[in-house]
Protein backbone atom coordinates (compact mmCIF):
# COMPACT_ATOMS: atom_id res chain seq x y z
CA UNK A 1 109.80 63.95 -18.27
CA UNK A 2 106.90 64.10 -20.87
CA UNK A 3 103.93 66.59 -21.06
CA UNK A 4 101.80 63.22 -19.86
CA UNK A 5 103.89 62.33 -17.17
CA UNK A 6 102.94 65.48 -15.20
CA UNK A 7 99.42 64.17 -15.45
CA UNK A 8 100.09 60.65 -14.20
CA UNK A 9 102.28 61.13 -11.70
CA UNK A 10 100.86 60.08 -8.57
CA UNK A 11 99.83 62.80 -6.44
CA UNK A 12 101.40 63.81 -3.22
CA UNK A 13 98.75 62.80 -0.39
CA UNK A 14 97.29 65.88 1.20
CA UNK A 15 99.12 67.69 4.38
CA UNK A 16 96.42 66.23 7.53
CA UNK A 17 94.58 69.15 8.90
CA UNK A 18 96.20 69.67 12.36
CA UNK A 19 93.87 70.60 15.13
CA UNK A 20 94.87 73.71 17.54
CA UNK A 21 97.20 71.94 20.43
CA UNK A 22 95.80 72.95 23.55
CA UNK A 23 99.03 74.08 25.40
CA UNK A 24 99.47 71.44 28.63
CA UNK A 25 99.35 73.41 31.86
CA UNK A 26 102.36 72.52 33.99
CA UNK A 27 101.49 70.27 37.19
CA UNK A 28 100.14 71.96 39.90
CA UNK A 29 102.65 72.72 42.35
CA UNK A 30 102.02 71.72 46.48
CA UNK A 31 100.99 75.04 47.31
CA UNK A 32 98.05 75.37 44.41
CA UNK A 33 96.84 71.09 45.56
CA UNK A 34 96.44 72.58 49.26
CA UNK A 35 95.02 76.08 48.40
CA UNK A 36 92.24 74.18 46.37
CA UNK A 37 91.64 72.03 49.48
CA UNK A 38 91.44 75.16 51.77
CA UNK A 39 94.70 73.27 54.13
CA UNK A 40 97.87 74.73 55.48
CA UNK A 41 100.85 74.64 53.71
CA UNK A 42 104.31 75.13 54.57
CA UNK A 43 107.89 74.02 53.17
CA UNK A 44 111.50 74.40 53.39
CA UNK A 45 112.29 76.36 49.64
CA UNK A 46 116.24 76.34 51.07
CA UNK A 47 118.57 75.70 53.50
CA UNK A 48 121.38 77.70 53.63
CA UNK A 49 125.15 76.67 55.98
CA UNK A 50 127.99 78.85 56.07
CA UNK A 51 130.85 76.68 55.23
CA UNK A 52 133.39 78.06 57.17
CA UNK A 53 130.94 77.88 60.52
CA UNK A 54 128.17 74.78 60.47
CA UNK A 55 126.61 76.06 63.24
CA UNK A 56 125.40 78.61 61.22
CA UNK A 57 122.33 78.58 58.75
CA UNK A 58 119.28 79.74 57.67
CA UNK A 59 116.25 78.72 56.18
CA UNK A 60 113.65 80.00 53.54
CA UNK A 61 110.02 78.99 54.00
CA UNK A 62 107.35 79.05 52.23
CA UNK A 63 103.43 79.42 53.47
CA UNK A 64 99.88 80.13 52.37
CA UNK A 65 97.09 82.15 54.18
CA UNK A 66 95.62 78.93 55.81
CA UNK A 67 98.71 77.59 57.85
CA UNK A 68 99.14 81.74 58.67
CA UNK A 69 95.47 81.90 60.41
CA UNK A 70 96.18 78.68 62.26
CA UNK A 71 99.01 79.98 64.22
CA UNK A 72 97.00 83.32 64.53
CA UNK A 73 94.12 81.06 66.20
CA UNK A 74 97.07 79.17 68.00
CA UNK A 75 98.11 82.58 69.61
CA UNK A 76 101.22 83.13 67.42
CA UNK A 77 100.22 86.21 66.78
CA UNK A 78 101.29 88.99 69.19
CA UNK A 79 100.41 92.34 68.06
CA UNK A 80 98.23 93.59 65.18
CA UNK A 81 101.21 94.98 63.19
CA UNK A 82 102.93 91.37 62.81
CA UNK A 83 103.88 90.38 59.66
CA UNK A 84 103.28 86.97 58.12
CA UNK A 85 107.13 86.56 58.55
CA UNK A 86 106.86 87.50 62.08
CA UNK A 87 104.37 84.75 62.80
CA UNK A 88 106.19 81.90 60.79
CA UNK A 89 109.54 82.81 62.40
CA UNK A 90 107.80 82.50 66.05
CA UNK A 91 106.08 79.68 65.00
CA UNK A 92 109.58 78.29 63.77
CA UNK A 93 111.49 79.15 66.91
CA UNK A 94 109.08 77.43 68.80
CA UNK A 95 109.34 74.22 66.76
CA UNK A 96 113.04 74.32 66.98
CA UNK A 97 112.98 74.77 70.87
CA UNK A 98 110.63 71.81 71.40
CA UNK A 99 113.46 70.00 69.34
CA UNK A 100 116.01 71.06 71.55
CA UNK A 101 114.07 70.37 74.71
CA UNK A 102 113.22 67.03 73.56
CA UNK A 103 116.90 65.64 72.27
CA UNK A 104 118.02 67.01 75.77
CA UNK A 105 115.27 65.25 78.01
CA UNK A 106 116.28 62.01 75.50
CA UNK A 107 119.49 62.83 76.12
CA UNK A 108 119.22 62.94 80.31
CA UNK A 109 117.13 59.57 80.25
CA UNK A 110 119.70 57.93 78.70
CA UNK A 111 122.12 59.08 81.11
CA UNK A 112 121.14 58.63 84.29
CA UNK A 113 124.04 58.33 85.77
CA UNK A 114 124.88 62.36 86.65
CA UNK A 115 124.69 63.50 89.95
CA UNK A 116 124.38 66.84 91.43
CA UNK A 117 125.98 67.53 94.52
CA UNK A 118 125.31 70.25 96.90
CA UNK A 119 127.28 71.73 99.09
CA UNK A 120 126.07 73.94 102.40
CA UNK A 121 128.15 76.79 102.86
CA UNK A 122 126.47 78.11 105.70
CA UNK A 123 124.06 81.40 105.53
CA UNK A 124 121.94 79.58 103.47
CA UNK A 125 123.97 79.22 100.79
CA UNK A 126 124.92 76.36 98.76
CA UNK A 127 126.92 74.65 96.33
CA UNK A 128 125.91 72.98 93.33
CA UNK A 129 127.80 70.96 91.29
């Protein structure tokens, strides 16, 4: 390579200036959407069965301050010291009862068919089967 061609060669174009990158913020998750919109919020973070017993389980909820004074207006809420906990996990019970009740009332309609019998066994007592 000569003295001259250092001269001639054709110049590397110039690195482009790169602008700061404004770091993209993550989505907003549920929670944040209905904070902003001043609603209740509440999920299921995980459900928990014990393998070697189905009928066992748990659940791990999640809440923000809005759905927790809505079930304090709704009377969930029973003494001043209750903890947020407490007043999901009545709430919660609640819900599952009304589950319950209403698979068994389902449950009776579609089964008409039962009959209770009663028995009088004299001295006002009776027999119900």
């Amino acid at each position: 390579m000569g003295l001259l061609d250092k001269f001639f060669k054709p110049k590397k174009p110039p690195k482009p200036v790169s602008e700061p990158r404004t770091k993209a913020l993550p989505p907003k998750t549920a929670k944040e959407l209905a904070n902003e919109r001043d609603e209740p919020y509440i999920a299921i973070l995980r459900l928990d069965i014990d393998p070697e017993n189905l009928h066992q389980g748990s659940f791990e909820l999640d809440w923000n301050e809005k759905f927790i004074s809505n079930l304090v207006r709704a009377g969930y809420m029973m003494k001043k010291e209750d903890s947020d906990a407490n007043i999901v996990d009545r709430w919660f019970q609640n819900v599952c009862r009304n589950v319950v009740l209403e698979t068994y009332e389902q449950e009776q309609a579609m089964n008409p068919q039962r009959y209770v019998r009663s028995k009088d066994l004299g001295d006002g007592r009776s027999e119900v089967s």
